[in-house]
PDB file of N, CA and C in Angstrom:
ATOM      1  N   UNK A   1       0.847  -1.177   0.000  1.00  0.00           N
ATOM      2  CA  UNK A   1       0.000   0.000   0.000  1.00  0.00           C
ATOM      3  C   UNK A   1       0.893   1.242   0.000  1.00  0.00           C
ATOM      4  N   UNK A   2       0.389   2.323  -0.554  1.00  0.00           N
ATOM      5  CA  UNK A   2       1.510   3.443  -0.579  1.00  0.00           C
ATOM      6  C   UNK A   2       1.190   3.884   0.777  1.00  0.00           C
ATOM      7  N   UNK A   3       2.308   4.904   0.822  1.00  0.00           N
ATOM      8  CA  UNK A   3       2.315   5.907   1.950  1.00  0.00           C
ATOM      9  C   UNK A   3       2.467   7.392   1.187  1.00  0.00           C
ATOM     10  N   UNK A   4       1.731   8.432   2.681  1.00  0.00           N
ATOM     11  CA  UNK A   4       2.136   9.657   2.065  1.00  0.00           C
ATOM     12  C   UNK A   4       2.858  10.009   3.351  1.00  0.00           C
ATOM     13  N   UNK A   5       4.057  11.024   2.978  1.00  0.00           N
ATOM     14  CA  UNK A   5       4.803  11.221   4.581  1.00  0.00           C
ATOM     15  C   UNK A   5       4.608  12.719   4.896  1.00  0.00           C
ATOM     16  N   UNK A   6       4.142  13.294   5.672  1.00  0.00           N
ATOM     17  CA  UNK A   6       4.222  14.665   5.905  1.00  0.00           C
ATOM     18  C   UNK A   6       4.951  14.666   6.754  1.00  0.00           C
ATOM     19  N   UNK A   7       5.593  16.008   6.707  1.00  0.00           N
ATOM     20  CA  UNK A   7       6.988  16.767   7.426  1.00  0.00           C
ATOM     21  C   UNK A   7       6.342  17.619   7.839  1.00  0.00           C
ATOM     22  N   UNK A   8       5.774  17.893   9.169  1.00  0.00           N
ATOM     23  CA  UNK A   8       5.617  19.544   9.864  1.00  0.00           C
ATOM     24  C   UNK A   8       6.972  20.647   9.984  1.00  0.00           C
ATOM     25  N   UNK A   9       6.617  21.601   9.924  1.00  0.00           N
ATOM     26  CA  UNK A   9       7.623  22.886  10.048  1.00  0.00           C
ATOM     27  C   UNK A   9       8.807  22.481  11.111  1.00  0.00           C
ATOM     28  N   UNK A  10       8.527  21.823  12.489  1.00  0.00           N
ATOM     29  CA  UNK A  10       9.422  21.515  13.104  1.00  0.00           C
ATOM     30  C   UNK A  10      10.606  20.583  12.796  1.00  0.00           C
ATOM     31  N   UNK A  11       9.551  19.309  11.582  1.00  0.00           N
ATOM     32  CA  UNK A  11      10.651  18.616  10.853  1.00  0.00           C
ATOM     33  C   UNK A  11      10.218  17.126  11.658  1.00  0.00           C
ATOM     34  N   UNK A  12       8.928  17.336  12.460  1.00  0.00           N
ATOM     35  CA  UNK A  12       8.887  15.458  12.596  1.00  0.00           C
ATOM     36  C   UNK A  12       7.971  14.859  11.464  1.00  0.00           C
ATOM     37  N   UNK A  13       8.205  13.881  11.352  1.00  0.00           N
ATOM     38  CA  UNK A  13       7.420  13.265  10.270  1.00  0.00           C
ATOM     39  C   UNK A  13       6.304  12.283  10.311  1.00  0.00           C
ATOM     40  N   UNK A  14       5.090  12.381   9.560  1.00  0.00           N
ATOM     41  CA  UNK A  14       3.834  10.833   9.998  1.00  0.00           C
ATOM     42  C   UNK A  14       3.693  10.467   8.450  1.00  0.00           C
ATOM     43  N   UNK A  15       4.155   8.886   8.335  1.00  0.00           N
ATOM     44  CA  UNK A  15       3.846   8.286   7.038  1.00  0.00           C
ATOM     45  C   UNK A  15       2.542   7.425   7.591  1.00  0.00           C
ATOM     46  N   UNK A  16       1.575   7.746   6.593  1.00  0.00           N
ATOM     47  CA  UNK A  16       0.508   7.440   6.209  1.00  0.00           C
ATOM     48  C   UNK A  16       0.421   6.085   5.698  1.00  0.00           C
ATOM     49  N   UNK A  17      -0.236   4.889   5.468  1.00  0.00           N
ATOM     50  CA  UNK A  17      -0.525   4.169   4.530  1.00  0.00           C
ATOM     51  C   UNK A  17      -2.024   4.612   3.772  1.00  0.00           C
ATOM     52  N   UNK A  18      -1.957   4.461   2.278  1.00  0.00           N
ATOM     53  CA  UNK A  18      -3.287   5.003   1.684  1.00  0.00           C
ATOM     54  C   UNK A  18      -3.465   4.069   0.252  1.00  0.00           C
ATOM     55  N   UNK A  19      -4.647   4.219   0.364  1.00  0.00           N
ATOM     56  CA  UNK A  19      -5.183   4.103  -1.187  1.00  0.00           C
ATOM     57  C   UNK A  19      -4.903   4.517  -2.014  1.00  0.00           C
ATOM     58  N   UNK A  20      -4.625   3.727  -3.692  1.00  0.00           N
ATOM     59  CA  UNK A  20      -4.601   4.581  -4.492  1.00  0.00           C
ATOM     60  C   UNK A  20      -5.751   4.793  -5.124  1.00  0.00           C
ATOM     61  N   UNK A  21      -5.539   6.036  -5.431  1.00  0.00           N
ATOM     62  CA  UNK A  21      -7.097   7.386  -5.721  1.00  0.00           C
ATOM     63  C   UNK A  21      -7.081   8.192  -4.492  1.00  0.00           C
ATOM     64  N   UNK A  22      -6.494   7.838  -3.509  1.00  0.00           N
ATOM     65  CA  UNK A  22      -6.693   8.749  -2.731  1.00  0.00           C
ATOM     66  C   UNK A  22      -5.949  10.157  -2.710  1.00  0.00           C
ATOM     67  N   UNK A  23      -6.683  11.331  -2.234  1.00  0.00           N
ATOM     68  CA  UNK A  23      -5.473  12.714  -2.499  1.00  0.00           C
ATOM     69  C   UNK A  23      -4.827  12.792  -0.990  1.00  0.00           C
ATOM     70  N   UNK A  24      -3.701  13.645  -1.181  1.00  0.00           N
ATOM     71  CA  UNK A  24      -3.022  14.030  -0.230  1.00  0.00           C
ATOM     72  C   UNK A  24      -3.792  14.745   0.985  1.00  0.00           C
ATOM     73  N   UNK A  25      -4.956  15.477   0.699  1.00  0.00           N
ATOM     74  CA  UNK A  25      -5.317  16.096   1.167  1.00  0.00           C
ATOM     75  C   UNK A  25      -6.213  15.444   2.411  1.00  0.00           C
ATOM     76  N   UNK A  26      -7.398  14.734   1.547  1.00  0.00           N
ATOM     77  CA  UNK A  26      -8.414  13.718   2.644  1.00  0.00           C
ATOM     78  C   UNK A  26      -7.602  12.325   3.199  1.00  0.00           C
ATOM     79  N   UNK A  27      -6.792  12.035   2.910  1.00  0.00           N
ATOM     80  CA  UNK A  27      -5.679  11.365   3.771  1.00  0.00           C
ATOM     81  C   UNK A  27      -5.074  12.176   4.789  1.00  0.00           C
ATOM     82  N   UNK A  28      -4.702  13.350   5.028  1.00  0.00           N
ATOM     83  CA  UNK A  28      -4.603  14.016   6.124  1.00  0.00           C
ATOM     84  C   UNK A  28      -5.125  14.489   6.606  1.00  0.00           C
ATOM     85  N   UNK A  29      -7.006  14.486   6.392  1.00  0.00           N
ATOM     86  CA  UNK A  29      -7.892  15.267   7.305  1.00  0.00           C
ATOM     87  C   UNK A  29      -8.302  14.288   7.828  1.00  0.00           C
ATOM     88  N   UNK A  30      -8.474  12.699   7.462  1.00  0.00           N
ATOM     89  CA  UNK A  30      -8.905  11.624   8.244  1.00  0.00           C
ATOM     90  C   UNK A  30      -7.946  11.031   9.068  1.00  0.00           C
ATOM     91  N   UNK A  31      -6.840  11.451   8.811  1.00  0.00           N
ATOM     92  CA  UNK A  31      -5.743  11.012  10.300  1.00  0.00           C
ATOM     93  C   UNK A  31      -5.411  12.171  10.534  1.00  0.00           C
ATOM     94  N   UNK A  32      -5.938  12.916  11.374  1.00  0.00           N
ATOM     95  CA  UNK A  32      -5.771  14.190  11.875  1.00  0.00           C
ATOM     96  C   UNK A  32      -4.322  14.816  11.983  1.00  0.00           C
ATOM     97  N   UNK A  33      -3.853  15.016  10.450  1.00  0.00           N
ATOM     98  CA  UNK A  33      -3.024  15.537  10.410  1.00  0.00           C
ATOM     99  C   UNK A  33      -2.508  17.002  10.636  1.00  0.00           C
ATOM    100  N   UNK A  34      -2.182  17.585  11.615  1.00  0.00           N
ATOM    101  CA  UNK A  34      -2.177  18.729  11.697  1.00  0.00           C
ATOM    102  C   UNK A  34      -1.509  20.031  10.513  1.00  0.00           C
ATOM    103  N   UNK A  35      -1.832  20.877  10.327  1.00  0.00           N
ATOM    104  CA  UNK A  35      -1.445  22.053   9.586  1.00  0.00           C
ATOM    105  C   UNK A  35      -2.209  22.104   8.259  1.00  0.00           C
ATOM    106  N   UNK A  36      -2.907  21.002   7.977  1.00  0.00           N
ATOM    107  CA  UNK A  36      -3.299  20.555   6.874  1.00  0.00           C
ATOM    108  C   UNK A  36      -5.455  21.255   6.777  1.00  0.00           C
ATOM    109  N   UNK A  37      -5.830  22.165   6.608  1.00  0.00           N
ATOM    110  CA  UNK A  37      -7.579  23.302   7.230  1.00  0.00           C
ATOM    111  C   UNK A  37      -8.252  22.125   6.249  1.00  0.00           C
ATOM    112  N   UNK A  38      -7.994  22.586   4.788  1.00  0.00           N
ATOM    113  CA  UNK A  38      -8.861  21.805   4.229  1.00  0.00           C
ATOM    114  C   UNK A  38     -10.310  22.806   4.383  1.00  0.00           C
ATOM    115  N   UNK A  39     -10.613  24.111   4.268  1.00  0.00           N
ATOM    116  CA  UNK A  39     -11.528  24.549   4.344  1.00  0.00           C
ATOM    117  C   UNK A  39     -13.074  24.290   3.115  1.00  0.00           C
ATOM    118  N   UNK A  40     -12.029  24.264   1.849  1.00  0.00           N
ATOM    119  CA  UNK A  40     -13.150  24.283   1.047  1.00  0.00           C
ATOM    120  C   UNK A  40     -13.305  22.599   0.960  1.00  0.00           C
ATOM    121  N   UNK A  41     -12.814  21.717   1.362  1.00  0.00           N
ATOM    122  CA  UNK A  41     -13.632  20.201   1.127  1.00  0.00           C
ATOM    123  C   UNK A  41     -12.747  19.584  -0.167  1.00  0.00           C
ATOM    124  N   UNK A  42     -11.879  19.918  -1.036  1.00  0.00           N
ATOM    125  CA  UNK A  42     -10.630  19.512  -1.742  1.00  0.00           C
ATOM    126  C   UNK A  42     -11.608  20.347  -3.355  1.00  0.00           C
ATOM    127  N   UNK A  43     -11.808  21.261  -3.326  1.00  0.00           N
ATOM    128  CA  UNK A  43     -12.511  21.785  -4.349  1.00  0.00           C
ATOM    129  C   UNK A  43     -11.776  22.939  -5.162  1.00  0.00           C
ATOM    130  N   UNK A  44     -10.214  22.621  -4.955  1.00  0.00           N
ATOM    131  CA  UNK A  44      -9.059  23.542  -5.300  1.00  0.00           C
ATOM    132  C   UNK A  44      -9.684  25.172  -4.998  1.00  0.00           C
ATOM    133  N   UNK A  45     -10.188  26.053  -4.050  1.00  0.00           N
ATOM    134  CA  UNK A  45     -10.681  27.443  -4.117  1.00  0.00           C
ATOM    135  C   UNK A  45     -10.227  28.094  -3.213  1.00  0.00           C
ATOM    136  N   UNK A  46      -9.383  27.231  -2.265  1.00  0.00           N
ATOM    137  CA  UNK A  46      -9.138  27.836  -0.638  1.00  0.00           C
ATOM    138  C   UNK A  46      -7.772  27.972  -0.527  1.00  0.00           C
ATOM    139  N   UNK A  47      -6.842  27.403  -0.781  1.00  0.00           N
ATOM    140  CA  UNK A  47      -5.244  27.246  -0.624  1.00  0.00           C
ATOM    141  C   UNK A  47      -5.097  26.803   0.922  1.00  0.00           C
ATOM    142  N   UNK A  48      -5.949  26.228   1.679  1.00  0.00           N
ATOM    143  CA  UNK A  48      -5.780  26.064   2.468  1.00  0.00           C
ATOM    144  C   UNK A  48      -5.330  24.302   3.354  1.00  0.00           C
ATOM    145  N   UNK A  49      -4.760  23.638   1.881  1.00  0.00           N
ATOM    146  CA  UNK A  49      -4.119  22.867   2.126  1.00  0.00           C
ATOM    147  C   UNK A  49      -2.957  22.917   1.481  1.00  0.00           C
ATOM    148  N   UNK A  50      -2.846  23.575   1.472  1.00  0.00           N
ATOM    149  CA  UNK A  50      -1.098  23.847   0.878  1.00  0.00           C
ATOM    150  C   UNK A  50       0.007  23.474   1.540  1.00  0.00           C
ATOM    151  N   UNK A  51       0.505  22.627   0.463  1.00  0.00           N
ATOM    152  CA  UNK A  51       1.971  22.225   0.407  1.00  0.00           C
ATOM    153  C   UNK A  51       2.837  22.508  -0.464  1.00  0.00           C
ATOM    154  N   UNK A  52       4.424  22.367   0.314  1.00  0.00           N
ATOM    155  CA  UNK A  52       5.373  21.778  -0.323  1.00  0.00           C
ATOM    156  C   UNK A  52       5.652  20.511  -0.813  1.00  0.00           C
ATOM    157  N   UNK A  53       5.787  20.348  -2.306  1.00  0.00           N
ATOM    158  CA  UNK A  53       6.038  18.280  -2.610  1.00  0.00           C
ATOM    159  C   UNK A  53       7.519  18.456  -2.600  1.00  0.00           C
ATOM    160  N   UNK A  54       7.788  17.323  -1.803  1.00  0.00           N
ATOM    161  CA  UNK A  54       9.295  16.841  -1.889  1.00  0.00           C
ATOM    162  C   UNK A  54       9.668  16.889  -3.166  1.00  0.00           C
ATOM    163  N   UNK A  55      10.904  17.072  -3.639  1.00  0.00           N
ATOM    164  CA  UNK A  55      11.868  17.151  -4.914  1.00  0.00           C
ATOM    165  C   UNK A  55      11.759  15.433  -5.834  1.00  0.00           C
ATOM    166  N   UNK A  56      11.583  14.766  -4.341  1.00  0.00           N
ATOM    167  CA  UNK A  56      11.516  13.350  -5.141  1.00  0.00           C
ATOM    168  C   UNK A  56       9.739  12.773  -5.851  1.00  0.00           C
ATOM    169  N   UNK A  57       8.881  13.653  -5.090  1.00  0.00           N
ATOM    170  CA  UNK A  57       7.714  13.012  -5.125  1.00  0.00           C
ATOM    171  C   UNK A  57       6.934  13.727  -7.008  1.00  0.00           C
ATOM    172  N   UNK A  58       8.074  14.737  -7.129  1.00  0.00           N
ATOM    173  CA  UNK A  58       7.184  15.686  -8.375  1.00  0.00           C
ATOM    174  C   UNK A  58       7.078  14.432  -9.415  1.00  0.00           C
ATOM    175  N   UNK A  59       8.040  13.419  -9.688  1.00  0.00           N
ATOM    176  CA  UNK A  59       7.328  13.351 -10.899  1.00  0.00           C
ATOM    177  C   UNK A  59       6.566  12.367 -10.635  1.00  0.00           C
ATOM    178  N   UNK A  60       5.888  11.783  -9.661  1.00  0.00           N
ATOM    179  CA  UNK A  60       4.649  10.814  -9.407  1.00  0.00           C
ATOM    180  C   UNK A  60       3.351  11.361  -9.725  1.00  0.00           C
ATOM    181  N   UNK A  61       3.743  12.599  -9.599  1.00  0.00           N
ATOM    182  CA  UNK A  61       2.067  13.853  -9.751  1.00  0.00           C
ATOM    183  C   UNK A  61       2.108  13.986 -11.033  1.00  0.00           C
ATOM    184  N   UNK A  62       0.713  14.212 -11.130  1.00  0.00           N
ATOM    185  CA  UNK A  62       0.090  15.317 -12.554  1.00  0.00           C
ATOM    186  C   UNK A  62       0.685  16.637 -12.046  1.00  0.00           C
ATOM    187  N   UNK A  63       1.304  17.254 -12.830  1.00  0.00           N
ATOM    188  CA  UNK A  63       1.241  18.293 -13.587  1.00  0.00           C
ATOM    189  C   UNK A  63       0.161  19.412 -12.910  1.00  0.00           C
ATOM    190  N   UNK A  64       0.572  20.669 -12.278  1.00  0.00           N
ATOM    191  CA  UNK A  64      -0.123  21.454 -11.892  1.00  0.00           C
ATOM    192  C   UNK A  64      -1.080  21.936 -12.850  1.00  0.00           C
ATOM    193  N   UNK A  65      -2.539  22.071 -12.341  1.00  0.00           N
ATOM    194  CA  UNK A  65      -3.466  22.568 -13.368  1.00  0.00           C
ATOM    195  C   UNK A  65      -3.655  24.031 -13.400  1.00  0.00           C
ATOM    196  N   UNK A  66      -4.554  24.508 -14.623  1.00  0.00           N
ATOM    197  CA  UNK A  66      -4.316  25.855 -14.621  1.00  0.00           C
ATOM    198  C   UNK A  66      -5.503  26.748 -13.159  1.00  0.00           C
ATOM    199  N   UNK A  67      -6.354  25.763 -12.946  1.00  0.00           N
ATOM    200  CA  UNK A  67      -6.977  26.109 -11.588  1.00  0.00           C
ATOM    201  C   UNK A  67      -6.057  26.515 -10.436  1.00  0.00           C
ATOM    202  N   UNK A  68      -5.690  25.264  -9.989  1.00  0.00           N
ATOM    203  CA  UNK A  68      -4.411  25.125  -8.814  1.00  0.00           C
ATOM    204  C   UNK A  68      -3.392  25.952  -9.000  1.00  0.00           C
ATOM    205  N   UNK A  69      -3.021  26.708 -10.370  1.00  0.00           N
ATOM    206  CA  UNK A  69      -1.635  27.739 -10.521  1.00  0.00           C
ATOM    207  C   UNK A  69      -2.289  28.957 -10.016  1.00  0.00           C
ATOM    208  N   UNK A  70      -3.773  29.067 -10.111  1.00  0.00           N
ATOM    209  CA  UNK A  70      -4.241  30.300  -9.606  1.00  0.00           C
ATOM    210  C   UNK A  70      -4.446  30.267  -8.338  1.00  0.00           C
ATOM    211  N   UNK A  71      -4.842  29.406  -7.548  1.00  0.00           N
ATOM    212  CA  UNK A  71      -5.352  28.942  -6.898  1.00  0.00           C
ATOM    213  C   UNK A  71      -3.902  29.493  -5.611  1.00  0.00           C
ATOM    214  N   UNK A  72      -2.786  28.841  -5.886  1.00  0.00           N
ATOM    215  CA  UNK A  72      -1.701  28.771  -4.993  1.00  0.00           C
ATOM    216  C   UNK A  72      -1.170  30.600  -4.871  1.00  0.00           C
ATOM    217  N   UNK A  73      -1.096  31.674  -5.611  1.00  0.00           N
ATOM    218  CA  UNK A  73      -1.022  32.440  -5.647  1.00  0.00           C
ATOM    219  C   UNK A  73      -1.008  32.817  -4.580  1.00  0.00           C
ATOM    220  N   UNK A  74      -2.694  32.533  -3.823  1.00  0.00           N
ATOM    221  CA  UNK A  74      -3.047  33.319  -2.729  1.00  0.00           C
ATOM    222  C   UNK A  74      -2.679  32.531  -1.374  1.00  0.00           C
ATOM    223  N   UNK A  75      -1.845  30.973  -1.196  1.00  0.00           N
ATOM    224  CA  UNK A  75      -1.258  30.908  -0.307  1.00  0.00           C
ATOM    225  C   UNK A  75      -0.402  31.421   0.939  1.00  0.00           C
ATOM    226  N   UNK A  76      -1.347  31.420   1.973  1.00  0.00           N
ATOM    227  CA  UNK A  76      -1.090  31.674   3.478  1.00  0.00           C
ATOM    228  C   UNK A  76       1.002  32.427   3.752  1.00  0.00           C
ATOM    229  N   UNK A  77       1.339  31.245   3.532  1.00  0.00           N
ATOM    230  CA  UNK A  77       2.799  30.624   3.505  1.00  0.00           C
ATOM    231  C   UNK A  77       3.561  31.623   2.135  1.00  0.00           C
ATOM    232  N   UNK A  78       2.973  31.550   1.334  1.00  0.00           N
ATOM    233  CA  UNK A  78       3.960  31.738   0.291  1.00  0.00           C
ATOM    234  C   UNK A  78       4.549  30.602  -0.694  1.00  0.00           C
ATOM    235  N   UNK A  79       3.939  31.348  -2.106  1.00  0.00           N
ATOM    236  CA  UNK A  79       4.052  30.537  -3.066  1.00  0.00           C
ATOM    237  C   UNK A  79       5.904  30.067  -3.315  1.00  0.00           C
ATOM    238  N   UNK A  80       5.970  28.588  -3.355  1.00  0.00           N
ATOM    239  CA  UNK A  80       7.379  28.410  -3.614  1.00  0.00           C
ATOM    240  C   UNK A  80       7.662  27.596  -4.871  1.00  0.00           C
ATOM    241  N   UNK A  81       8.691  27.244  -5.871  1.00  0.00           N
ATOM    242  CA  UNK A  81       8.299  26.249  -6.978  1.00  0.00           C
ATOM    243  C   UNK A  81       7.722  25.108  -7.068  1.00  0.00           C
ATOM    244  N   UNK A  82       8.044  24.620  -5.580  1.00  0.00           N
ATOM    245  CA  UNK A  82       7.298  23.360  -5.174  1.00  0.00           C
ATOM    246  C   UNK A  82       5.960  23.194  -4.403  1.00  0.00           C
ATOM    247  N   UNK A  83       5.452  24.598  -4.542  1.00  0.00           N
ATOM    248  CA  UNK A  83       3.931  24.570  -4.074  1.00  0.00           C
ATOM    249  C   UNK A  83       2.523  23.727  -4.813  1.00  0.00           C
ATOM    250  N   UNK A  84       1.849  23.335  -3.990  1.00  0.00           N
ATOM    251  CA  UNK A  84       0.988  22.340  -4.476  1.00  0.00           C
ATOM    252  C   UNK A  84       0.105  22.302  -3.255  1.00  0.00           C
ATOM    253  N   UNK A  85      -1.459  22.572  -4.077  1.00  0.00           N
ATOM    254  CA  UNK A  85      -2.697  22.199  -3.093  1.00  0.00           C
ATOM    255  C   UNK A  85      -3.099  20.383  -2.990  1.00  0.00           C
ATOM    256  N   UNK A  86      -2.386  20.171  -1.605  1.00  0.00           N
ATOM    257  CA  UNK A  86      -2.864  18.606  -1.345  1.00  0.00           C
ATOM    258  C   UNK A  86      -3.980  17.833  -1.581  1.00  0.00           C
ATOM    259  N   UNK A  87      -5.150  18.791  -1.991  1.00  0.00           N
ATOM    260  CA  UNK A  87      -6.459  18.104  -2.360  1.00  0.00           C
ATOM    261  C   UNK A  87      -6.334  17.664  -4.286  1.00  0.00           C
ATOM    262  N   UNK A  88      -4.965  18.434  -5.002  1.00  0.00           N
ATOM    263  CA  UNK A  88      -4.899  18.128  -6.117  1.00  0.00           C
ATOM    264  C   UNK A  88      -3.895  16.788  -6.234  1.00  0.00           C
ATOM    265  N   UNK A  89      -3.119  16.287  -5.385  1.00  0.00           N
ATOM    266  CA  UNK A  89      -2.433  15.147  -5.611  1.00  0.00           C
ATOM    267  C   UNK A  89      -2.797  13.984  -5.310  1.00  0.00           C
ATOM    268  N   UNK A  90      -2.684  12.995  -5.994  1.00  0.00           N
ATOM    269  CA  UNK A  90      -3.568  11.900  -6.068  1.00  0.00           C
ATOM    270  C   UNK A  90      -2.756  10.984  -5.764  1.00  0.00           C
ATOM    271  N   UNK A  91      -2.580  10.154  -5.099  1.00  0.00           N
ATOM    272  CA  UNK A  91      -2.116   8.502  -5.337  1.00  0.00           C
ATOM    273  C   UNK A  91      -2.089   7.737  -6.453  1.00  0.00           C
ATOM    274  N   UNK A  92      -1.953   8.022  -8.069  1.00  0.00           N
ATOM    275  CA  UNK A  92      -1.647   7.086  -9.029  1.00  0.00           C
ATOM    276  C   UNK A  92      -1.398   5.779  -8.536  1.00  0.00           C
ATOM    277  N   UNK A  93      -2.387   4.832  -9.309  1.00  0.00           N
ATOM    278  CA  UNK A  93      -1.695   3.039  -9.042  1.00  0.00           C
ATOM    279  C   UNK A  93      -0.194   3.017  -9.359  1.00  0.00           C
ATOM    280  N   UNK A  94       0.656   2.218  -8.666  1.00  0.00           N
ATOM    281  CA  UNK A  94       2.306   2.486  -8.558  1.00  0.00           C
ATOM    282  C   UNK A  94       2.553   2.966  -8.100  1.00  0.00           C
ATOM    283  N   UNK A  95       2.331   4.319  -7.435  1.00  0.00           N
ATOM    284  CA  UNK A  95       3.149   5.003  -6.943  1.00  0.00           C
ATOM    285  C   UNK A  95       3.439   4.489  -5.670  1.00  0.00           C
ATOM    286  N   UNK A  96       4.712   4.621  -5.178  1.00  0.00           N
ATOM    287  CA  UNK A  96       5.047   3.953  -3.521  1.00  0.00           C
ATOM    288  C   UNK A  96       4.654   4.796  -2.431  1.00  0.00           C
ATOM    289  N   UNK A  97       5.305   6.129  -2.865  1.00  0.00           N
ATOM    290  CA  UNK A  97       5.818   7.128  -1.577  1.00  0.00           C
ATOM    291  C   UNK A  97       5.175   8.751  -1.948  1.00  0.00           C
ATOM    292  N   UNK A  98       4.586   9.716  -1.335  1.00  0.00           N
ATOM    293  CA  UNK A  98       4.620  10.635  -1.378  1.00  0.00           C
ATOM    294  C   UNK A  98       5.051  11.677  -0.223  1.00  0.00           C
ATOM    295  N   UNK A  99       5.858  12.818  -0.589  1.00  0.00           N
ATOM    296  CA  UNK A  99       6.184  13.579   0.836  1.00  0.00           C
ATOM    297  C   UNK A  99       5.907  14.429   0.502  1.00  0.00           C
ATOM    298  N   UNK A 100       5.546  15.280   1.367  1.00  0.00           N
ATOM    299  CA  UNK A 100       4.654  16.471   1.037  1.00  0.00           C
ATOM    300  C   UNK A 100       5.836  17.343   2.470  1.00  0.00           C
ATOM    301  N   UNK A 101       6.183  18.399   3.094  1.00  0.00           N
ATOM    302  CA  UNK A 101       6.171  19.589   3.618  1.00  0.00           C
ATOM    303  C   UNK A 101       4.993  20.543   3.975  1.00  0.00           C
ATOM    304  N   UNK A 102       4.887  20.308   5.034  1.00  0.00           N
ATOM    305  CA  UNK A 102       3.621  21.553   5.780  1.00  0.00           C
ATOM    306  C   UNK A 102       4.192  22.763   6.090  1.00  0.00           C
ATOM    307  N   UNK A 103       3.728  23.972   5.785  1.00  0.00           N
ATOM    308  CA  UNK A 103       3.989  24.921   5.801  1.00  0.00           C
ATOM    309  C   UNK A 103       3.585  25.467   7.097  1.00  0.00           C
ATOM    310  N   UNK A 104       4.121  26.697   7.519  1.00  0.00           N
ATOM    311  CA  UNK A 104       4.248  27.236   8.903  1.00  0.00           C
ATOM    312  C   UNK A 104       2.615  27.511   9.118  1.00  0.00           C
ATOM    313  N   UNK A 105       1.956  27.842   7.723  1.00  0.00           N
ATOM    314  CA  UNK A 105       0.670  28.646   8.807  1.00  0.00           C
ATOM    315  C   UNK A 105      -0.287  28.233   7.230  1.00  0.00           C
ATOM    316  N   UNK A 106      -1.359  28.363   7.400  1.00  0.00           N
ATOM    317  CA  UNK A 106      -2.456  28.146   6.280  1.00  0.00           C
ATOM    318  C   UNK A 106      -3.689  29.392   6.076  1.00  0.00           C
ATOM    319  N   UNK A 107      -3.850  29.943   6.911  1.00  0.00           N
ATOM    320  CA  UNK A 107      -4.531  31.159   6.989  1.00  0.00           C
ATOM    321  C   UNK A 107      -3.804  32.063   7.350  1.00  0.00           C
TER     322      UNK A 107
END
């Protein structure tokens, strides 16, 4: 089963086991992952699951959409090259591992 690993700001880490189809996002609101609001319900409009993807995890993902490029703009944290709303990354069948980075603040 894959895992997704989040890194909080302090730098400890919780790997997940998940489904694939599942997003980054409702995998960390059902194991109460902290830093992770999730306000709008994974409907890309809120930035309020925003992450950093690890350097290793980019090429497991789709491709930022032109929603989500607008979308991250208005991130809490601050947009970085590796910004990405967790409700847009998916678990592809194959994939092993995803790491994601939580950012200091979301609102």
């Amino acid at each position: 089963m894959p895992q997704i690993t989040y890194v909080q700001p302090d730098g400890a880490r919780r790997s997940i086991a998940a489904a694939p189809g599942a997003t980054v996002m409702l995998t960390a609101v059902s194991n109460n992952i902290p830093g992770i609001v999730a306000e709008c319900g994974g409907a890309a409009m809120c930035a309020t699951c925003h992450v950093y993807l690890d350097e290793a995890s980019q090429a497991v993902v789709a491709p930022v959409s032109e929603v989500e490029n607008e979308m991250l703009d208005s991130a809490a944290s601050g947009r970085r090259e590796n910004s990405r709303l967790s409700c847009q990354l998916v678990l592809e069948p194959g994939v092993e591992e995803i790491v994601v980075h939580i950012p200091s603040h979301q609102v």
